[in-house]
PDB file of N, CA and C in Angstrom:
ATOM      1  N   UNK A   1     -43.692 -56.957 162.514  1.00  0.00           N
ATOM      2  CA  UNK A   1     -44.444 -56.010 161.705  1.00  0.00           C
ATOM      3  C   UNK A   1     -43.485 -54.927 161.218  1.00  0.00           C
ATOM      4  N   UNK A   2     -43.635 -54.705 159.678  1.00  0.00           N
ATOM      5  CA  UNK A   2     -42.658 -53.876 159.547  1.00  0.00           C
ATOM      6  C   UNK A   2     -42.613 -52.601 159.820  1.00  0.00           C
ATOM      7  N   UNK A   3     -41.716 -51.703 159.983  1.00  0.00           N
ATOM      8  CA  UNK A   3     -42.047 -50.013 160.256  1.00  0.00           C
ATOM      9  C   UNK A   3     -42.338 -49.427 158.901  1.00  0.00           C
ATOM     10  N   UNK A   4     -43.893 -48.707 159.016  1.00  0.00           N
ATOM     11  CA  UNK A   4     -44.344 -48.050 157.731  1.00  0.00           C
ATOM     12  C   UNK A   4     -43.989 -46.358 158.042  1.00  0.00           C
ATOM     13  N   UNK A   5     -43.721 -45.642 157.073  1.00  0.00           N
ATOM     14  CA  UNK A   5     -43.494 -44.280 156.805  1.00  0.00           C
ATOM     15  C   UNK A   5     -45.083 -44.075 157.013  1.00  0.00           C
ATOM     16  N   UNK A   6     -45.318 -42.709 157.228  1.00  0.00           N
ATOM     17  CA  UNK A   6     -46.641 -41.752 157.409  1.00  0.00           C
ATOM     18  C   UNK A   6     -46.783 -41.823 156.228  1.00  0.00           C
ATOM     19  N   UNK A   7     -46.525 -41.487 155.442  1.00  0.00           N
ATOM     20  CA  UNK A   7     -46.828 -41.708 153.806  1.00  0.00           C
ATOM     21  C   UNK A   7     -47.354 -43.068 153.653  1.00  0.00           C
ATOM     22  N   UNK A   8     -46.895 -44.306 153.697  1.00  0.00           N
ATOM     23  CA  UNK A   8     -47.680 -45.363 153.477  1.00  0.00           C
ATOM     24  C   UNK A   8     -48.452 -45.760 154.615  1.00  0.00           C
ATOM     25  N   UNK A   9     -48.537 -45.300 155.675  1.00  0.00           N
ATOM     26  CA  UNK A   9     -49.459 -45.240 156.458  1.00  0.00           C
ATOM     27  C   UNK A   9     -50.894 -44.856 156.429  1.00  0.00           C
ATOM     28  N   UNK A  10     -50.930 -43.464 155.741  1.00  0.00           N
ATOM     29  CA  UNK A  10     -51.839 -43.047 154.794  1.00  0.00           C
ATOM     30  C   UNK A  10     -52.263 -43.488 153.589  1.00  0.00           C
ATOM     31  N   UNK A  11     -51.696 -44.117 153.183  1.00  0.00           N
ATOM     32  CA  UNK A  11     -51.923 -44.900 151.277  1.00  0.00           C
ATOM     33  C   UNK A  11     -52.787 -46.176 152.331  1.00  0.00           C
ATOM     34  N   UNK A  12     -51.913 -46.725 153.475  1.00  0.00           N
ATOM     35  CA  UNK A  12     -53.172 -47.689 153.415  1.00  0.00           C
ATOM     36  C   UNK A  12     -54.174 -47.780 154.208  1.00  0.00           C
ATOM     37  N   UNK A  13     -54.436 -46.718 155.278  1.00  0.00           N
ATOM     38  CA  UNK A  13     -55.353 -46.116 155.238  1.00  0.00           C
ATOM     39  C   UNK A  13     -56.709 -45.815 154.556  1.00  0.00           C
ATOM     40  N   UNK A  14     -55.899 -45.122 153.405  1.00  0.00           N
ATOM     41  CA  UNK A  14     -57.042 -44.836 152.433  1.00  0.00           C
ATOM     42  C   UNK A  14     -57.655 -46.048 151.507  1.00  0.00           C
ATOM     43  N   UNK A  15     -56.477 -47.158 151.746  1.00  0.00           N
ATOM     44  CA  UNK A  15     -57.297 -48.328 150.582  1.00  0.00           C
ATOM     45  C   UNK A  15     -58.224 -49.108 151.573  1.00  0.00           C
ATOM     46  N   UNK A  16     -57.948 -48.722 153.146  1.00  0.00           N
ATOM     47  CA  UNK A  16     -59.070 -49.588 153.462  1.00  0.00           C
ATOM     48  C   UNK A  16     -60.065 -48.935 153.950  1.00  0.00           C
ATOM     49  N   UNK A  17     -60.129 -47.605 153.845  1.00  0.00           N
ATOM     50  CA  UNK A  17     -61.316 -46.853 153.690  1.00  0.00           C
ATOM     51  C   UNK A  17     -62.336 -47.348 152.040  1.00  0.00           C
ATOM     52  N   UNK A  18     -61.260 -47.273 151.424  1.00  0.00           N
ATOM     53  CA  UNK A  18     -62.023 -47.775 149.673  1.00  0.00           C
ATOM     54  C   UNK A  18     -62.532 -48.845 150.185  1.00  0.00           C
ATOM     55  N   UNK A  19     -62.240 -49.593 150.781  1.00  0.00           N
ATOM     56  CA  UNK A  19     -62.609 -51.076 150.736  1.00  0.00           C
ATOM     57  C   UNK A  19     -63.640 -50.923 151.755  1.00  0.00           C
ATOM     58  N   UNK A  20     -63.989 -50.629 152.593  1.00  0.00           N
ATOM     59  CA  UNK A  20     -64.992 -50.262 153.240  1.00  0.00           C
ATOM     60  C   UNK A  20     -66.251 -49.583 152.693  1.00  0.00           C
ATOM     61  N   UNK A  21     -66.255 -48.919 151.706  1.00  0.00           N
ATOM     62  CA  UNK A  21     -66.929 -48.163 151.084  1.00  0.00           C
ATOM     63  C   UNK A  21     -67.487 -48.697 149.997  1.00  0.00           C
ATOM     64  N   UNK A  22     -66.822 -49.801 149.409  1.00  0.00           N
ATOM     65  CA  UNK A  22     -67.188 -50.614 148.257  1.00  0.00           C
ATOM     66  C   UNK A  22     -67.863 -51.825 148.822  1.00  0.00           C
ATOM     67  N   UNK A  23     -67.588 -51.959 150.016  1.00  0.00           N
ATOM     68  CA  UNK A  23     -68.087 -53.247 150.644  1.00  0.00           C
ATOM     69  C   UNK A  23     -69.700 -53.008 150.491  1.00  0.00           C
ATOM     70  N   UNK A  24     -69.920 -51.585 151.408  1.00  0.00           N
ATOM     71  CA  UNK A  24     -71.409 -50.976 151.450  1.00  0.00           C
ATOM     72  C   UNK A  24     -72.196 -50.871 150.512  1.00  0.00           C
ATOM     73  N   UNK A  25     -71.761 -50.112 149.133  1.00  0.00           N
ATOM     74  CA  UNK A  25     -72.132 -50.386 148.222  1.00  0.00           C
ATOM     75  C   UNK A  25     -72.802 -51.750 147.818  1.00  0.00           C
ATOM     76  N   UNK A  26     -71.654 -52.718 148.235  1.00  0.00           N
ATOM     77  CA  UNK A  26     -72.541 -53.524 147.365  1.00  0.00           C
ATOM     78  C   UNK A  26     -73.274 -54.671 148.078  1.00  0.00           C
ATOM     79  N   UNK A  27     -73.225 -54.028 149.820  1.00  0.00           N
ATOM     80  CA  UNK A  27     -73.996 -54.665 150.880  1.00  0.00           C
ATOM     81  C   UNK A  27     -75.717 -53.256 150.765  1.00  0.00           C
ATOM     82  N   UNK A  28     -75.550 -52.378 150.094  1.00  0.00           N
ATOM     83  CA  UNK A  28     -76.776 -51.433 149.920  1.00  0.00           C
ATOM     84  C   UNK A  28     -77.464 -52.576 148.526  1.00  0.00           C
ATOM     85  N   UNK A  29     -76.583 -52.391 147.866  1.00  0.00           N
ATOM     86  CA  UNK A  29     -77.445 -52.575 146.412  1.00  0.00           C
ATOM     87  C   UNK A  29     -77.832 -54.314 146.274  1.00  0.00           C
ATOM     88  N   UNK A  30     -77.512 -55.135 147.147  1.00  0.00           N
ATOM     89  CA  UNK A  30     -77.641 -56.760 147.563  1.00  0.00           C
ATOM     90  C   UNK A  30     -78.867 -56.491 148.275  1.00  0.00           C
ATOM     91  N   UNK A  31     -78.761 -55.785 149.197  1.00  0.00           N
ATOM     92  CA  UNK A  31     -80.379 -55.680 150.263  1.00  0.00           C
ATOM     93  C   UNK A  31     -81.380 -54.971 149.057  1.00  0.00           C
ATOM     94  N   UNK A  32     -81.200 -53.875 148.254  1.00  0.00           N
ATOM     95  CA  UNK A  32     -82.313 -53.428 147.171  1.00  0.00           C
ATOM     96  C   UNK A  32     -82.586 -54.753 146.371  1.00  0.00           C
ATOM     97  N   UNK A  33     -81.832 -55.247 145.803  1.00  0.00           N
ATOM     98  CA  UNK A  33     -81.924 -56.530 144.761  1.00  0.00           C
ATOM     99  C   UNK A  33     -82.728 -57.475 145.575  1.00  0.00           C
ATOM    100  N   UNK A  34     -82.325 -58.367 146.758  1.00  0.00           N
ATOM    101  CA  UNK A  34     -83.052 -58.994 147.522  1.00  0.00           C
ATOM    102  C   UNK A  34     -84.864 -58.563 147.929  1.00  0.00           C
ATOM    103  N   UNK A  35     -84.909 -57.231 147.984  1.00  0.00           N
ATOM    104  CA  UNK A  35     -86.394 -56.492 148.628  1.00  0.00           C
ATOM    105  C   UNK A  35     -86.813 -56.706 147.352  1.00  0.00           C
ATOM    106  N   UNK A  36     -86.417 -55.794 145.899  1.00  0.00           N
ATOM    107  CA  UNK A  36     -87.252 -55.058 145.072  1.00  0.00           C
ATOM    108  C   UNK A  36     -86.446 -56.229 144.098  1.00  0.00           C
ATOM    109  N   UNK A  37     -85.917 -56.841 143.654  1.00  0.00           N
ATOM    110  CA  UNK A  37     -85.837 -57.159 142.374  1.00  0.00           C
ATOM    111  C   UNK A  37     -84.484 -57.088 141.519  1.00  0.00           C
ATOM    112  N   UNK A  38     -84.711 -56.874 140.229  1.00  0.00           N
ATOM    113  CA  UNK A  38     -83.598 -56.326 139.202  1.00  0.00           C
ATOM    114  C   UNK A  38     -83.996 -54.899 139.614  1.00  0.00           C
ATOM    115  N   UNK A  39     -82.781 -53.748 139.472  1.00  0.00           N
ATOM    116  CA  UNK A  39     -82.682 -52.585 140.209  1.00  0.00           C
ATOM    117  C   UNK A  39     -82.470 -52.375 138.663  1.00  0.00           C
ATOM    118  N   UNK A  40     -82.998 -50.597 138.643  1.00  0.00           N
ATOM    119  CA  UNK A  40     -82.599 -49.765 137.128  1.00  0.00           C
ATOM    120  C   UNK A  40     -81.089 -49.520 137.106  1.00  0.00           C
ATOM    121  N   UNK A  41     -80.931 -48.945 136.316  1.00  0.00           N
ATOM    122  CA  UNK A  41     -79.337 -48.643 135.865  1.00  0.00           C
ATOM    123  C   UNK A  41     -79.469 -47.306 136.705  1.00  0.00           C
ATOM    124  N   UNK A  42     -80.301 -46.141 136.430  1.00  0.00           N
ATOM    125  CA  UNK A  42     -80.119 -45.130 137.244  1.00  0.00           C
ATOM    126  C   UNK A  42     -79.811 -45.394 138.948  1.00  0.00           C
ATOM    127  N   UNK A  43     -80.049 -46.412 139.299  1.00  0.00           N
ATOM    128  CA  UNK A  43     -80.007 -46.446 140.980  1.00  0.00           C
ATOM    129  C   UNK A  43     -78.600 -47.233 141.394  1.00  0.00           C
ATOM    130  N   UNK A  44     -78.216 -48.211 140.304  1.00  0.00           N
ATOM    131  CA  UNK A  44     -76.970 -48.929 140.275  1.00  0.00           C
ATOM    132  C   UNK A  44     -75.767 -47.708 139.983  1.00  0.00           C
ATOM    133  N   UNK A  45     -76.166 -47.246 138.782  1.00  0.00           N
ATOM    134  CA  UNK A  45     -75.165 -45.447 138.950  1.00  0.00           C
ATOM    135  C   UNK A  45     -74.992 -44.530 139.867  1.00  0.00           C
ATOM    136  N   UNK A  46     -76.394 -43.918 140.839  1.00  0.00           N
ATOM    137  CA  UNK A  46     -76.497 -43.450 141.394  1.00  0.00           C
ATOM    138  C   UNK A  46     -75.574 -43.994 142.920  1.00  0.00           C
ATOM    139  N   UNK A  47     -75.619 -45.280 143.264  1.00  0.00           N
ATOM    140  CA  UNK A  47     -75.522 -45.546 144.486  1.00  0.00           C
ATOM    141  C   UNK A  47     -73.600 -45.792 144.178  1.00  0.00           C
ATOM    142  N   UNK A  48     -73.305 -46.439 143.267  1.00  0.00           N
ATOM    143  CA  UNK A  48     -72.095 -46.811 142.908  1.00  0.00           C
ATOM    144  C   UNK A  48     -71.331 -45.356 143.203  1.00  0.00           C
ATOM    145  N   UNK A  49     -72.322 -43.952 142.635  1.00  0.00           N
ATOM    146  CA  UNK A  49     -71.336 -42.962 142.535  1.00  0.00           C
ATOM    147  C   UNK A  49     -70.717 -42.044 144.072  1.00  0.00           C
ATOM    148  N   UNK A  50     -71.464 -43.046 145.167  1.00  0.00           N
ATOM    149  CA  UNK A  50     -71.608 -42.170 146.204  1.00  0.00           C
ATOM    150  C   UNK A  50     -70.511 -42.304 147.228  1.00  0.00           C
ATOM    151  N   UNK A  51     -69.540 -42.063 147.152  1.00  0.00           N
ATOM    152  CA  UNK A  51     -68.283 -42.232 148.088  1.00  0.00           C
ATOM    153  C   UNK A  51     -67.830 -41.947 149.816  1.00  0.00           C
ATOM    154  N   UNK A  52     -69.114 -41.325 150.085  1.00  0.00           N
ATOM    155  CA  UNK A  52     -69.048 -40.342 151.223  1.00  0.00           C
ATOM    156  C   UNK A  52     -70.085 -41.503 152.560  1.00  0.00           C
ATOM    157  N   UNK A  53     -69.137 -42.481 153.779  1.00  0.00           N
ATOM    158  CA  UNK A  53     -69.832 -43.501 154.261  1.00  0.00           C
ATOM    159  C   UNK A  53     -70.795 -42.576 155.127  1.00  0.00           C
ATOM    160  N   UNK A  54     -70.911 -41.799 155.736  1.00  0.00           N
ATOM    161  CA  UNK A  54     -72.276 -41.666 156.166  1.00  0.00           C
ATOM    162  C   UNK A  54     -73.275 -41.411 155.655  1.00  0.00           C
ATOM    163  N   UNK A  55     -73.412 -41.200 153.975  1.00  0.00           N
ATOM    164  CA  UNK A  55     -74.700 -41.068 153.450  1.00  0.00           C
ATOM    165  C   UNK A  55     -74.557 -42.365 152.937  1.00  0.00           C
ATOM    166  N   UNK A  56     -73.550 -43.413 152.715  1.00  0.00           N
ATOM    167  CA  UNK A  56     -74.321 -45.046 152.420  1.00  0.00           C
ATOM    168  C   UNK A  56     -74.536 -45.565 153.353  1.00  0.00           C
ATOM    169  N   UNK A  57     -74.402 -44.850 154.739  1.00  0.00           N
ATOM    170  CA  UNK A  57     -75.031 -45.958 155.726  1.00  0.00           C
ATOM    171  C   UNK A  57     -76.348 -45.249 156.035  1.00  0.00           C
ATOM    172  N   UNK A  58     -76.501 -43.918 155.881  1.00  0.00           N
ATOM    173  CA  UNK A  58     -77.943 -43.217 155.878  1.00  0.00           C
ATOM    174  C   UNK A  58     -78.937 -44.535 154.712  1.00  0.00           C
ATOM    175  N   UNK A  59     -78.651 -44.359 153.642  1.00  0.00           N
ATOM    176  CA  UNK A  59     -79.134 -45.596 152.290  1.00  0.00           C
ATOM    177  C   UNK A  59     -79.786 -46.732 152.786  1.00  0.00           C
ATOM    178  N   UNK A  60     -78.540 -47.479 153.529  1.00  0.00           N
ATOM    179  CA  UNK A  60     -78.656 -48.677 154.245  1.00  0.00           C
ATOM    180  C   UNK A  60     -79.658 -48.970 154.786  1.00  0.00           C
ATOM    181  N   UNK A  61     -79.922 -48.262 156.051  1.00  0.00           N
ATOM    182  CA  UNK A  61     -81.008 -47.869 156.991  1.00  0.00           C
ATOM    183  C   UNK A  61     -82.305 -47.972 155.861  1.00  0.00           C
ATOM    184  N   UNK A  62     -82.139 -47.225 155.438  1.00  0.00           N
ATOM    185  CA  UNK A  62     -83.676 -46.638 154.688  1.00  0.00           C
ATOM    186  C   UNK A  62     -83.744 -47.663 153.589  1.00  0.00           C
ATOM    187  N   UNK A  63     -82.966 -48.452 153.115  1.00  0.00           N
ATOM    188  CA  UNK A  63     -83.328 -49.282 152.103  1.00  0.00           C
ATOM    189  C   UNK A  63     -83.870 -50.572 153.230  1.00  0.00           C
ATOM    190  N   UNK A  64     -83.541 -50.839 154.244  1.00  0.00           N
ATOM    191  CA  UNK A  64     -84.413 -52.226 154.834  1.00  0.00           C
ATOM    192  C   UNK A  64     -85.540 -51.506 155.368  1.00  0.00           C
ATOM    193  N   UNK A  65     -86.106 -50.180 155.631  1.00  0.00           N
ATOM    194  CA  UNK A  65     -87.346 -50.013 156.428  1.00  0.00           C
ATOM    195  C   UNK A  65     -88.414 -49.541 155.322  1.00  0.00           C
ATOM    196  N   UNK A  66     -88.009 -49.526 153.874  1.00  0.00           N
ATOM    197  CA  UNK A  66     -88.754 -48.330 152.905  1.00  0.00           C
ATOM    198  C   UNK A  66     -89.557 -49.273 152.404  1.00  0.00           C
ATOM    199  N   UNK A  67     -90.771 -48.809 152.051  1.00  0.00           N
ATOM    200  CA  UNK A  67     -91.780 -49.667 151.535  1.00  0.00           C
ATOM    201  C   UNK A  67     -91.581 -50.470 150.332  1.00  0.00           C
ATOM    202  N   UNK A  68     -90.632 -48.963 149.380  1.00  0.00           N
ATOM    203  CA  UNK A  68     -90.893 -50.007 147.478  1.00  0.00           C
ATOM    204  C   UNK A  68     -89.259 -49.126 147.225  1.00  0.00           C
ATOM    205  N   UNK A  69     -89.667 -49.282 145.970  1.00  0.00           N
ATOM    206  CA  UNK A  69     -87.929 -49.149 145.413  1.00  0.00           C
ATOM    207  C   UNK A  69     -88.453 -47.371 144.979  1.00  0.00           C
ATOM    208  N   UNK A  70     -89.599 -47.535 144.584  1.00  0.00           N
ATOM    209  CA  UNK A  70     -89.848 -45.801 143.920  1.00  0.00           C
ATOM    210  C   UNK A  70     -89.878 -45.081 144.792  1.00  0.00           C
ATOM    211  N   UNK A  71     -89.792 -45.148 146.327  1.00  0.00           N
ATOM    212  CA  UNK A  71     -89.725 -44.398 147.449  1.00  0.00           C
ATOM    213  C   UNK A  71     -88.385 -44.832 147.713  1.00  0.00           C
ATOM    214  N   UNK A  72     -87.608 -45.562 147.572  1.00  0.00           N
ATOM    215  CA  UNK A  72     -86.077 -45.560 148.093  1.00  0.00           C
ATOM    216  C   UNK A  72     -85.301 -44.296 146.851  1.00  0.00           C
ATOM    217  N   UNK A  73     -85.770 -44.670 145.744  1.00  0.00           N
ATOM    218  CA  UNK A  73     -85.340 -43.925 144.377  1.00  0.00           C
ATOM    219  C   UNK A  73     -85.562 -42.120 144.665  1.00  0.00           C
ATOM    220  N   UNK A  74     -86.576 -41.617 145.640  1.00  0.00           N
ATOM    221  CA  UNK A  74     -87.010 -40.705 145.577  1.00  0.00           C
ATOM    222  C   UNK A  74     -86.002 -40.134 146.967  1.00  0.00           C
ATOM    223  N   UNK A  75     -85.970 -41.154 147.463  1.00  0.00           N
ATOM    224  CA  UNK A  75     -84.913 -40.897 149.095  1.00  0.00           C
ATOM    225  C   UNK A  75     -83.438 -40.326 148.367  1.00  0.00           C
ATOM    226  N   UNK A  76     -83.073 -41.720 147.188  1.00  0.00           N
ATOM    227  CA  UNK A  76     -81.975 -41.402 147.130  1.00  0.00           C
ATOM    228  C   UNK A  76     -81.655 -40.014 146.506  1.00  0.00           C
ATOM    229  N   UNK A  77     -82.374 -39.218 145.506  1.00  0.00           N
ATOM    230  CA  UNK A  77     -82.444 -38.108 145.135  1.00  0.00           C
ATOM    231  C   UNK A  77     -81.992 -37.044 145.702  1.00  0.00           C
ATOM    232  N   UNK A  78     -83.212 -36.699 146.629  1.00  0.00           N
ATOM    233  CA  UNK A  78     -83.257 -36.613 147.809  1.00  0.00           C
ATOM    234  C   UNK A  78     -81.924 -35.805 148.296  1.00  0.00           C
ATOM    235  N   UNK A  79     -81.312 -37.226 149.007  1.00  0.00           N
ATOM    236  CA  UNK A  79     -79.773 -37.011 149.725  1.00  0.00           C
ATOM    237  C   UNK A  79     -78.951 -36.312 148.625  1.00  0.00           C
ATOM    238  N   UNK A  80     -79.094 -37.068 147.274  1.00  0.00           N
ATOM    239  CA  UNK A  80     -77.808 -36.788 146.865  1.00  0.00           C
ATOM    240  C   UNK A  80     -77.741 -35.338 146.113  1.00  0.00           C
ATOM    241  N   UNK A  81     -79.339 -34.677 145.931  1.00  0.00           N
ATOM    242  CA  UNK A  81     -78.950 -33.532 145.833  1.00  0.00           C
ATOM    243  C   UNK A  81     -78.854 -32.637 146.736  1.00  0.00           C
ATOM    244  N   UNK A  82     -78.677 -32.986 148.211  1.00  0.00           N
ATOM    245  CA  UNK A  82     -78.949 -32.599 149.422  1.00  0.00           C
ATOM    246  C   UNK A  82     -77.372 -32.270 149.833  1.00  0.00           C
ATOM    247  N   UNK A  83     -76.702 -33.191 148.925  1.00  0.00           N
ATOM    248  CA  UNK A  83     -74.869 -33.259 149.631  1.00  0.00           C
ATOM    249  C   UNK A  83     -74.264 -32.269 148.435  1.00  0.00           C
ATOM    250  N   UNK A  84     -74.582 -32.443 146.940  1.00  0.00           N
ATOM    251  CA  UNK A  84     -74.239 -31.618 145.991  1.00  0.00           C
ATOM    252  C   UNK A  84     -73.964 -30.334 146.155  1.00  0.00           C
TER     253      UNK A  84
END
């Protein structure tokens, strides 16, 4: 294994934080599609824009226990003007 500098230690770090984060995304918006259907563009924007993993795993949660998509839509609001 080669010896990495703290500097690229951190670079990859951070890409597999990205990659973790994109995974969720599109393990959140697969479980909405599967429950509810074709999803709006506002909720595909909304969820895509959210970078921060403990509010997509907060999502997560609440997208398999929530009744409909207009109560997940109202959740997601919700949070995200809650973190703003």
């Amino acid at each position: 294994m080669p010896f990495l500098s703290p500097m690229e230690e951190l670079i990859q770090e951070e890409a597999r934080e990205q990659g973790r984060q994109e995974g969720m995304v599109e393990s959140l918006l697969q479980i909405l599609q599967i429950r509810f259907g074709e999803l709006p563009p506002e909720v595909l924007e909304a969820v895509h824009g959210i970078e921060e993993m403990d509010i997509l795993n907060l999502l997560f949660r609440e997208a398999i226990a929530i009744a409909s998509l207009a109560e997940f839509q109202v959740f997601l609001t919700s949070v995200k003007t809650s973190v703003e």
